[in-house]
N, C-alpha and C. Protein backbone atom coordinates (compact mmCIF):
# COMPACT_ATOMS: atom_id res chain seq x y z
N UNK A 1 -6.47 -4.73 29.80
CA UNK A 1 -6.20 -5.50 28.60
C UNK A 1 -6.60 -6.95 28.85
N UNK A 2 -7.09 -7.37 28.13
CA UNK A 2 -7.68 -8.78 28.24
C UNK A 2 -6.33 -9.88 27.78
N UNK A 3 -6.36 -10.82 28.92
CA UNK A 3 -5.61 -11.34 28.62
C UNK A 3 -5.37 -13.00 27.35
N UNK A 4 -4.69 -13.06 26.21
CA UNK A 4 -4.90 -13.87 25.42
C UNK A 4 -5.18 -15.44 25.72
N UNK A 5 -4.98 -15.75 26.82
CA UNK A 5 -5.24 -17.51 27.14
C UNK A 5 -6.35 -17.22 27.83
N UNK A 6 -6.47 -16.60 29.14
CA UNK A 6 -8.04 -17.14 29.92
C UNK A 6 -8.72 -15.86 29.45
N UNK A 7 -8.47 -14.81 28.38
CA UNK A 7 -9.58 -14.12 28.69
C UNK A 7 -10.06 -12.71 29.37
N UNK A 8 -9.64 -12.78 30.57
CA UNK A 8 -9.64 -12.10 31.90
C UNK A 8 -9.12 -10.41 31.13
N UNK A 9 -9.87 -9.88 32.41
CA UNK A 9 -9.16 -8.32 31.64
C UNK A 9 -8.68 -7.80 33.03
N UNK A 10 -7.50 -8.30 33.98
CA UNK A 10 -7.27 -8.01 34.55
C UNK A 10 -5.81 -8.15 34.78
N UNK A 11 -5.15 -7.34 35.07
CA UNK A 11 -3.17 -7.50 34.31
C UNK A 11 -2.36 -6.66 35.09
N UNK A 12 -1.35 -6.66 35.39
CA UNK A 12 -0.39 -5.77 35.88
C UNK A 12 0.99 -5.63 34.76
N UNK A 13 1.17 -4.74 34.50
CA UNK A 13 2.46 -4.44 33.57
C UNK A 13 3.86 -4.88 34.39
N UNK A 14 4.71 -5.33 33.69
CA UNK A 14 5.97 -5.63 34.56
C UNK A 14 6.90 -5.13 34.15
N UNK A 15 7.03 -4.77 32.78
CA UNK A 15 8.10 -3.98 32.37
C UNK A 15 7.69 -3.45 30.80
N UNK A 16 8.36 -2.25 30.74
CA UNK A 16 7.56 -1.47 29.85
C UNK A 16 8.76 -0.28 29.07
N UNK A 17 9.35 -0.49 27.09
CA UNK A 17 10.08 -0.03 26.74
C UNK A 17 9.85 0.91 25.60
N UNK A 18 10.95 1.59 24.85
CA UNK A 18 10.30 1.89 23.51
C UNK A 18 10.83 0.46 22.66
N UNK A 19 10.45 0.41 21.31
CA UNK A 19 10.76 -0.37 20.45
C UNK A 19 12.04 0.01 19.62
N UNK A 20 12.72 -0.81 19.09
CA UNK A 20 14.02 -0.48 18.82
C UNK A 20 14.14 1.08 17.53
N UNK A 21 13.17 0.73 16.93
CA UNK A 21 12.75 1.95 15.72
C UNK A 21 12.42 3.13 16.89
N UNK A 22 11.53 2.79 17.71
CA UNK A 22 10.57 3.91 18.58
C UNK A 22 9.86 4.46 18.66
N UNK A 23 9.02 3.79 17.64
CA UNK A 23 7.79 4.30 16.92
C UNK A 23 6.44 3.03 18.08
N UNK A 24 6.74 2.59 18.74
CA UNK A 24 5.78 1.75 19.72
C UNK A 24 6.94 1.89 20.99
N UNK A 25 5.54 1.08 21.68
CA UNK A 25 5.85 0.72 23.33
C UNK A 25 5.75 -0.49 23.67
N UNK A 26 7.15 -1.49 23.95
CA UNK A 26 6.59 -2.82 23.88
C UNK A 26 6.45 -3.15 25.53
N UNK A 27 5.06 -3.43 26.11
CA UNK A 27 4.85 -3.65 27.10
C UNK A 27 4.63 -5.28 27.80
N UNK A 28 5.52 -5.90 28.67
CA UNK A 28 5.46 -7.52 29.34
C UNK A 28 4.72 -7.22 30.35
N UNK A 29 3.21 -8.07 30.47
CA UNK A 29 2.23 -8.02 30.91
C UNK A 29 2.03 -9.54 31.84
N UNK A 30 1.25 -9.33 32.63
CA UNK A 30 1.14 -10.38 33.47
C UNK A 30 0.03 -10.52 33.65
N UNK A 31 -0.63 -11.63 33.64
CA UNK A 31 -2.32 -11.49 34.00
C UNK A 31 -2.60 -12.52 35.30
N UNK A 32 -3.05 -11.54 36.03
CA UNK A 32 -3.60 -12.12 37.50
C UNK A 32 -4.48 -12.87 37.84
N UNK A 33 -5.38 -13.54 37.10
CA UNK A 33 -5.86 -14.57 36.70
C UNK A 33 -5.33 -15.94 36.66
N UNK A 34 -4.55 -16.02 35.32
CA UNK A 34 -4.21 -17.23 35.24
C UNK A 34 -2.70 -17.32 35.35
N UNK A 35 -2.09 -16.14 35.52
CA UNK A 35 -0.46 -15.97 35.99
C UNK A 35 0.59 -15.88 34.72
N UNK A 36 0.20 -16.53 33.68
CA UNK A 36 0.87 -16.21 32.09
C UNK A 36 1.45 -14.93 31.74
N UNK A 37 2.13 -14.49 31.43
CA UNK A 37 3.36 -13.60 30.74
C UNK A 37 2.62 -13.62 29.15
N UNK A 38 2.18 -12.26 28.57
CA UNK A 38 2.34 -11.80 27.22
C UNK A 38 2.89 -10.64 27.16
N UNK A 39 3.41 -9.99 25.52
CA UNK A 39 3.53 -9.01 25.25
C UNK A 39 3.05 -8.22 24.32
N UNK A 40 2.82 -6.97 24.54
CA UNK A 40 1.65 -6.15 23.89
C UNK A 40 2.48 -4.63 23.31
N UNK A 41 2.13 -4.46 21.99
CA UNK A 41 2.69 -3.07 21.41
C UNK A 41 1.98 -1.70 21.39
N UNK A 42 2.27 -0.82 21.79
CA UNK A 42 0.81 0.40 21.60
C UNK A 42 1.90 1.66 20.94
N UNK A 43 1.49 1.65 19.53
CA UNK A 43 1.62 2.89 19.21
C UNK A 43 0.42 4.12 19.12
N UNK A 44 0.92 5.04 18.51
CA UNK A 44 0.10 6.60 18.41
C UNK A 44 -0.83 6.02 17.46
N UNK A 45 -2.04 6.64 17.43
CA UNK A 45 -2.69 6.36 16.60
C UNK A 45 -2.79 7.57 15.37
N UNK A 46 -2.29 6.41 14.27
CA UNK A 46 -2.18 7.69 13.11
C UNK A 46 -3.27 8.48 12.24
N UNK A 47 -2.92 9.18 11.36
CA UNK A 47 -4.14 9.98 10.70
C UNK A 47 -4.77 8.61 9.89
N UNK A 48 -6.27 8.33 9.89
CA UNK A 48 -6.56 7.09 8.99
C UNK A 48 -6.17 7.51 7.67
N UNK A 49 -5.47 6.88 6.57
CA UNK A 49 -5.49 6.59 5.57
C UNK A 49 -6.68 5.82 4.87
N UNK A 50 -7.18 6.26 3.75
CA UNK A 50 -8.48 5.32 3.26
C UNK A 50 -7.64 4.71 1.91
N UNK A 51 -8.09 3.90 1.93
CA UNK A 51 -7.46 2.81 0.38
C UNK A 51 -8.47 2.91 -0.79
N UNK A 52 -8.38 3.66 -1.75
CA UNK A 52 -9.70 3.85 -3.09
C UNK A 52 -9.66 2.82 -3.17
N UNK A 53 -10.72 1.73 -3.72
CA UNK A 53 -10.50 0.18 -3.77
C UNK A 53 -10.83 0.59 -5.67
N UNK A 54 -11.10 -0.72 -6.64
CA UNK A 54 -11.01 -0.30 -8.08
C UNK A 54 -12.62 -0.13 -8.56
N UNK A 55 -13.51 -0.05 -7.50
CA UNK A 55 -14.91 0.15 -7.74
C UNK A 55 -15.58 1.55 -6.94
N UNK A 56 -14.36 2.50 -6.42
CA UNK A 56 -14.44 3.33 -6.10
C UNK A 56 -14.80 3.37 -4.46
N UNK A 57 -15.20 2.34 -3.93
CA UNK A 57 -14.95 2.42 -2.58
C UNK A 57 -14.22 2.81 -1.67
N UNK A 58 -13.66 3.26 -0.47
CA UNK A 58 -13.28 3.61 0.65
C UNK A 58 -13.24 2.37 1.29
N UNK A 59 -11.92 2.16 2.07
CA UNK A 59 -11.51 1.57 3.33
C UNK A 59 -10.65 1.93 3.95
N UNK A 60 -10.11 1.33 5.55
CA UNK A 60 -9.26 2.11 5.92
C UNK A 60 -8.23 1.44 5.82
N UNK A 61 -7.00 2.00 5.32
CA UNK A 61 -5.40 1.48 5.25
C UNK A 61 -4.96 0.65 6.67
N UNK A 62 -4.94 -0.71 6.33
CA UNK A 62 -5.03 -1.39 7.20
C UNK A 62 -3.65 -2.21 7.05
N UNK A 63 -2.52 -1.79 8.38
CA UNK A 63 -1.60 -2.90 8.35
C UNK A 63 -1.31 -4.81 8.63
N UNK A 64 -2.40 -4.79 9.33
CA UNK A 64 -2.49 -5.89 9.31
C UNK A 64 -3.14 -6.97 8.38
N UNK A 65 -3.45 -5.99 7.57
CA UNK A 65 -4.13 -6.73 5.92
C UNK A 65 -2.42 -6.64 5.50
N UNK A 66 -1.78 -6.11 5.23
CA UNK A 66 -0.69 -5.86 4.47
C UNK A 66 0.44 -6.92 5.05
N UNK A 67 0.11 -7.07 6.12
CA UNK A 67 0.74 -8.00 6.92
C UNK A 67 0.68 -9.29 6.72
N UNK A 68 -0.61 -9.68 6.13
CA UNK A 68 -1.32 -11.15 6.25
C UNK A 68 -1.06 -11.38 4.82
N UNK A 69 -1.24 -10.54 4.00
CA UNK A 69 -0.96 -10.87 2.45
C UNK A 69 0.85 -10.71 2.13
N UNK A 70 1.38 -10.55 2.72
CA UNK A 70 2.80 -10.57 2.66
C UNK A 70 3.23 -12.09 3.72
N UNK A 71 2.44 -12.20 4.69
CA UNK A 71 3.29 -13.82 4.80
C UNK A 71 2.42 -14.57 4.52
N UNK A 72 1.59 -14.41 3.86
CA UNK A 72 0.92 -15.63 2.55
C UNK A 72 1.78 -15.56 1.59
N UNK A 73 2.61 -14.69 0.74
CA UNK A 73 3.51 -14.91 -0.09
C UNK A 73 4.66 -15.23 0.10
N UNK A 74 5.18 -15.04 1.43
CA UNK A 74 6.20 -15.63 2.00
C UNK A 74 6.36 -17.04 2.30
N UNK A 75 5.08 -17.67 2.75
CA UNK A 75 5.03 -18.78 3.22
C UNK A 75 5.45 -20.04 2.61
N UNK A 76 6.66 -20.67 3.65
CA UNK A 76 7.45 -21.62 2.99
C UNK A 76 8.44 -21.27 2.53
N UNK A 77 9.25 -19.94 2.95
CA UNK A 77 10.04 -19.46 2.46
C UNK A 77 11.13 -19.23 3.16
N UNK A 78 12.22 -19.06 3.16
CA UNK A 78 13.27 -18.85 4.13
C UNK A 78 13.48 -17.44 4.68
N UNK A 79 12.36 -16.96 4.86
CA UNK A 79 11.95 -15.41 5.23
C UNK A 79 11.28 -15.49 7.07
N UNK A 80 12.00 -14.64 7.44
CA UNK A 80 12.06 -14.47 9.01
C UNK A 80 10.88 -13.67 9.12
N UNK A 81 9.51 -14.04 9.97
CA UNK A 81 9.01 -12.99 10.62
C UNK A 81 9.43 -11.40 10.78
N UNK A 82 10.62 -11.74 11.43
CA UNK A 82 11.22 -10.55 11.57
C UNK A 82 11.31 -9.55 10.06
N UNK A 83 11.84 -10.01 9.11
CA UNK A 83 11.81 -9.66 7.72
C UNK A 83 10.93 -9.15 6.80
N UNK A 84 9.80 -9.79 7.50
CA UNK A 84 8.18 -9.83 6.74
C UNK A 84 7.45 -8.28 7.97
N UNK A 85 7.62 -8.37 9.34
CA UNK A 85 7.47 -7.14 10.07
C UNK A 85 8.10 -5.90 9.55
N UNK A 86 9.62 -6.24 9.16
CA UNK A 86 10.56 -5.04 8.78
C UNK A 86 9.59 -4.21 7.68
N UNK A 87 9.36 -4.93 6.52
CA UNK A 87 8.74 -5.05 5.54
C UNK A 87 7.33 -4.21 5.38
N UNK A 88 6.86 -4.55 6.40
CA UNK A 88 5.64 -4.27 6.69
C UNK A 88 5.79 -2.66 7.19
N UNK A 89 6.49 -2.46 8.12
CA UNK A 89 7.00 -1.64 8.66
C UNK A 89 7.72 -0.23 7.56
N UNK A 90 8.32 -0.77 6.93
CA UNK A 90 8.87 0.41 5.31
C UNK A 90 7.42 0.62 4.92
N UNK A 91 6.52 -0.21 4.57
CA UNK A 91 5.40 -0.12 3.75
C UNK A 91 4.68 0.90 4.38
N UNK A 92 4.08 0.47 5.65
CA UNK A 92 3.43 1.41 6.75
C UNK A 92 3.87 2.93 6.28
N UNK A 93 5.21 3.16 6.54
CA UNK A 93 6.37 4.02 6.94
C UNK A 93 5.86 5.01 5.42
N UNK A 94 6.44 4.45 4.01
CA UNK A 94 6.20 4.75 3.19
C UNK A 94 4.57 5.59 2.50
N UNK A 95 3.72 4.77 2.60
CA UNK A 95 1.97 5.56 2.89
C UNK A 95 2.03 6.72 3.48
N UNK A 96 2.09 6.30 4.53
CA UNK A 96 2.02 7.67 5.76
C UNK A 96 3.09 9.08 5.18
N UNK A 97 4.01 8.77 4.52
CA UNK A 97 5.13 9.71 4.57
C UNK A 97 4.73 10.64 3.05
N UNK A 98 3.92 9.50 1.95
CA UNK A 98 3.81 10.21 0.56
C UNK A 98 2.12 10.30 0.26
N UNK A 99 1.46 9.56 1.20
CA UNK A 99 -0.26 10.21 0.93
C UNK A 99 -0.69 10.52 2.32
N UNK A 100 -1.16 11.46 1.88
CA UNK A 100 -1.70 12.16 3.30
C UNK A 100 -2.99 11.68 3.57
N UNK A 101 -4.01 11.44 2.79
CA UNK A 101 -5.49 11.06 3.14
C UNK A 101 -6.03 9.83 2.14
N UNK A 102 -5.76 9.60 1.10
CA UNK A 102 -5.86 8.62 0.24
C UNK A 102 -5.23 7.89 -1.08
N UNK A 103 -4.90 6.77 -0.88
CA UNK A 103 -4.22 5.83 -1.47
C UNK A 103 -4.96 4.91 -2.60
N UNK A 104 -4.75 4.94 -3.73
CA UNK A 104 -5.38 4.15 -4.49
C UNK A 104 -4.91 2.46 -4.37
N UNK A 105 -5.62 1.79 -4.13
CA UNK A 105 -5.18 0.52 -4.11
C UNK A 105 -4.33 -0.10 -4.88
N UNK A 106 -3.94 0.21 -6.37
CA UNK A 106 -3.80 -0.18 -7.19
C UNK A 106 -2.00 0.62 -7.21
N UNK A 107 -1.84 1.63 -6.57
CA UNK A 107 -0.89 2.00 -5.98
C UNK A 107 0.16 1.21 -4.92
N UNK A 108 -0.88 1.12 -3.71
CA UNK A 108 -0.85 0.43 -2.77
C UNK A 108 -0.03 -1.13 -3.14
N UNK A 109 -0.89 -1.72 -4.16
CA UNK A 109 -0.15 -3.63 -4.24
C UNK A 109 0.95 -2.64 -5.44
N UNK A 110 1.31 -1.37 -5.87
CA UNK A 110 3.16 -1.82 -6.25
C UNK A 110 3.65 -1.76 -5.54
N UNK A 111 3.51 -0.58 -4.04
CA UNK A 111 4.09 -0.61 -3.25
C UNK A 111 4.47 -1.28 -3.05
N UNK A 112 3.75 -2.60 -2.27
CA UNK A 112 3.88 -3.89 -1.43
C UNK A 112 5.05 -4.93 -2.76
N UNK A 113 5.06 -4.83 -3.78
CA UNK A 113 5.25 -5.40 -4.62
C UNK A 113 6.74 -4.66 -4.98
N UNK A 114 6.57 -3.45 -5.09
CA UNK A 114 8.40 -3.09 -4.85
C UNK A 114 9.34 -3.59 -3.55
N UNK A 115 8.60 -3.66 -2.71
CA UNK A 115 9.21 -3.66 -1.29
C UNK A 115 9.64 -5.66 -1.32
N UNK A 116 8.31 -6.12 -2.00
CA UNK A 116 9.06 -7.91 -1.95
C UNK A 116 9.88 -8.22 -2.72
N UNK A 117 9.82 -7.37 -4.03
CA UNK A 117 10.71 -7.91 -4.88
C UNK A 117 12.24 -7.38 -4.43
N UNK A 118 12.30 -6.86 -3.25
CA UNK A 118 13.60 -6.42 -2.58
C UNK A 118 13.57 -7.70 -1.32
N UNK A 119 12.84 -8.51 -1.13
CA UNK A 119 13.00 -9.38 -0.22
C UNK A 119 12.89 -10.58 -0.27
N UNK A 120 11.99 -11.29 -1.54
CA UNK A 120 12.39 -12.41 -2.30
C UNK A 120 11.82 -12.16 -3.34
N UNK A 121 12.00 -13.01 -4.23
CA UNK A 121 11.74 -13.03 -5.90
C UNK A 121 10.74 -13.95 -6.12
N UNK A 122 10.67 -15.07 -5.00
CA UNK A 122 9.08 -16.24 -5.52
C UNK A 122 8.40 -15.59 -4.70
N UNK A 123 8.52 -14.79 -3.65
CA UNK A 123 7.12 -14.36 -2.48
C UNK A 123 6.65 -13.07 -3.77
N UNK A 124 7.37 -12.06 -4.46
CA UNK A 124 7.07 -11.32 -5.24
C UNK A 124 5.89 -11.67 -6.25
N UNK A 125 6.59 -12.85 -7.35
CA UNK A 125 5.79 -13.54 -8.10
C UNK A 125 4.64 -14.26 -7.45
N UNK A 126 4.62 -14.88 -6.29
CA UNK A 126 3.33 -15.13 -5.75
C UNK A 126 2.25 -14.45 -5.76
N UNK A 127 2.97 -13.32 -4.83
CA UNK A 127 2.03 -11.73 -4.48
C UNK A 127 1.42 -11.15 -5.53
N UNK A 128 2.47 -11.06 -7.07
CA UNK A 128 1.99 -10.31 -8.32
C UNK A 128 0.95 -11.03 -8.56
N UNK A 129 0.63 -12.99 -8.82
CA UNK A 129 0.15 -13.79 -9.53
C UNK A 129 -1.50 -13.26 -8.99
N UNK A 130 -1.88 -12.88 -7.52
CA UNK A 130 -2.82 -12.43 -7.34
C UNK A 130 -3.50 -11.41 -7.37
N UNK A 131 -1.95 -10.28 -6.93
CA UNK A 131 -2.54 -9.23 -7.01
C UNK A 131 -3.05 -8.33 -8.82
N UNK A 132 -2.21 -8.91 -9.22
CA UNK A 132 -2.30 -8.87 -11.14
C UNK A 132 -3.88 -9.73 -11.82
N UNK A 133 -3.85 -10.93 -10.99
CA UNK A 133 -4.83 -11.78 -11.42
C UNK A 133 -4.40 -12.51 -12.73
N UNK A 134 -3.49 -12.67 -12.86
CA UNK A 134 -2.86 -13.71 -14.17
C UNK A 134 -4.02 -14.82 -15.03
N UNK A 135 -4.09 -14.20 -16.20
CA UNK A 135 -5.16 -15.21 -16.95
C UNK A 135 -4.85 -16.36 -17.03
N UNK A 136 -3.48 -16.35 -17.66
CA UNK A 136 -2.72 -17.63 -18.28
C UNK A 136 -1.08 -17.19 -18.39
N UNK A 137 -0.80 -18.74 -18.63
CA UNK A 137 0.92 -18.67 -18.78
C UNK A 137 1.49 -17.42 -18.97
N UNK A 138 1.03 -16.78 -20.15
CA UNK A 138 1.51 -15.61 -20.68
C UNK A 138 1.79 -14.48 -19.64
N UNK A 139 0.73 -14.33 -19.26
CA UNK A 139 0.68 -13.12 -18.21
C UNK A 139 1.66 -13.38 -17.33
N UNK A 140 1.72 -14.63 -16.63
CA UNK A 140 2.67 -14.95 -15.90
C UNK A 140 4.28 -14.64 -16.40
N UNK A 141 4.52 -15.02 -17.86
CA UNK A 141 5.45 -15.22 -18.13
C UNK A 141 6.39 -13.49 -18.12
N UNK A 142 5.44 -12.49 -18.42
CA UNK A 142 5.58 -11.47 -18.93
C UNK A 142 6.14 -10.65 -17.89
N UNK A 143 5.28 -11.13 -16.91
CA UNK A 143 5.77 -10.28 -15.26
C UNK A 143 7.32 -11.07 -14.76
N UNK A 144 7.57 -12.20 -15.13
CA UNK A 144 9.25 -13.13 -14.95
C UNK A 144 10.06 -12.85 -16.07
N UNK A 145 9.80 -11.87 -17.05
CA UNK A 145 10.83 -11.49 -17.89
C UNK A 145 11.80 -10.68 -17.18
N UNK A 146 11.33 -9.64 -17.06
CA UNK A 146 12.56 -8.67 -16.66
C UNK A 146 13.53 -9.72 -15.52
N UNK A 147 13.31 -10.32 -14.84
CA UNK A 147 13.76 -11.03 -13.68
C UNK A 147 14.85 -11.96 -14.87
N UNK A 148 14.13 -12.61 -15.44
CA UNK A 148 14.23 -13.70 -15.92
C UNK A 148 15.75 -13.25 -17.03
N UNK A 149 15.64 -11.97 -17.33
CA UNK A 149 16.94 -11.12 -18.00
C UNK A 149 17.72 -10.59 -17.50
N UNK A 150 17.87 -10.47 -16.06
CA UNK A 150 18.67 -9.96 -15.26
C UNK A 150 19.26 -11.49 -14.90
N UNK A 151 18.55 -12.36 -14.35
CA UNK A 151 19.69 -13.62 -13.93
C UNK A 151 20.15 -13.89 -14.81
N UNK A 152 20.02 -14.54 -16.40
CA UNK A 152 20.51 -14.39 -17.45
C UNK A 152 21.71 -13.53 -17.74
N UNK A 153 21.76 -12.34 -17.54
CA UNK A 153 22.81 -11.51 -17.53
C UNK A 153 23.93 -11.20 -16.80
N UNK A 154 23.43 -11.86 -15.25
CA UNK A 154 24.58 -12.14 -14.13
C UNK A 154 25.26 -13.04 -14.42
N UNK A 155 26.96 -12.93 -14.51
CA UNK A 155 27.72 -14.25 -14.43
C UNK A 155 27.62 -14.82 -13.50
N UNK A 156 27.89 -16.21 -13.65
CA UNK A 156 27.83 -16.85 -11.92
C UNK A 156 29.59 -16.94 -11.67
């Protein structure tokens, strides 16, 4: 494994667990090189999932896309890494468990979009504003109704 500061692909493992779920192996690595401490995850590698994109293309279901567009909507938010992994992690979890070989994209961002609006309400509306593509006010406004009638309806 190459190590992340010098480079080097030369390492000795020092200690090596499952992950608290147990679905990975979180391994503390040492690199003999420059002497630095990282840590590295290796799960199974799953069946690829392909993502229909809306022009009929193929790609492969990629968590770390799902990853990167969820703490872009997070960002600035009082949302823990940890929270945004969990997250990521249901999402993953979820794909794999209800499509076996292909996912329509358009599927895919409610997913991601049910799962935030269970984890904040502006990272949600962020996420929708792009993944929707909002013309104008309206559009915007239309997707903050239902929200917008439920706080309304909560006493404080």
């Amino acid at each position: 494994m190459r190590c992340p500061f010098c480079r080097h692909d030369n390492d000795r493992v020092i200690d090596s667990r499952a992950s608290n779920d147990g679905t990975s192996i979180r391994r503390r690595r040492e690199c003999l090189h420059c002497n630095r401490r990282y840590t590295t995850y290796e799960r199974p590698e799953e069946t690829t999932i392909k993502v229909v994109k809306k022009d009929g293309s193929r790609a492969p279901f990629s968590r770390e896309k799902i990853q990167r567009g969820l703490e872009r909507a997070c960002w600035k938010r009082s949302i823990t890494s940890r929270q945004v992994e969990k997250a990521v992690d249901a999402i993953e979890n979820d794909v794999y468990q209800n499509y076996e070989t292909e996912i329509e994209s358009r599927d895919l961002g409610l997913l991601v979009m049910e799962h935030l609006k269970e984890l904040d309400e502006v990272a949600f509306v962020r996420f929708a504003s792009v993944y929707r593509q909002f013309n104008d006010a309206q559009d915007f406004f239309e997707e903050l109704r239902p929200m917008l009638d439920r706080t309304l309806k909560t006493p404080r």
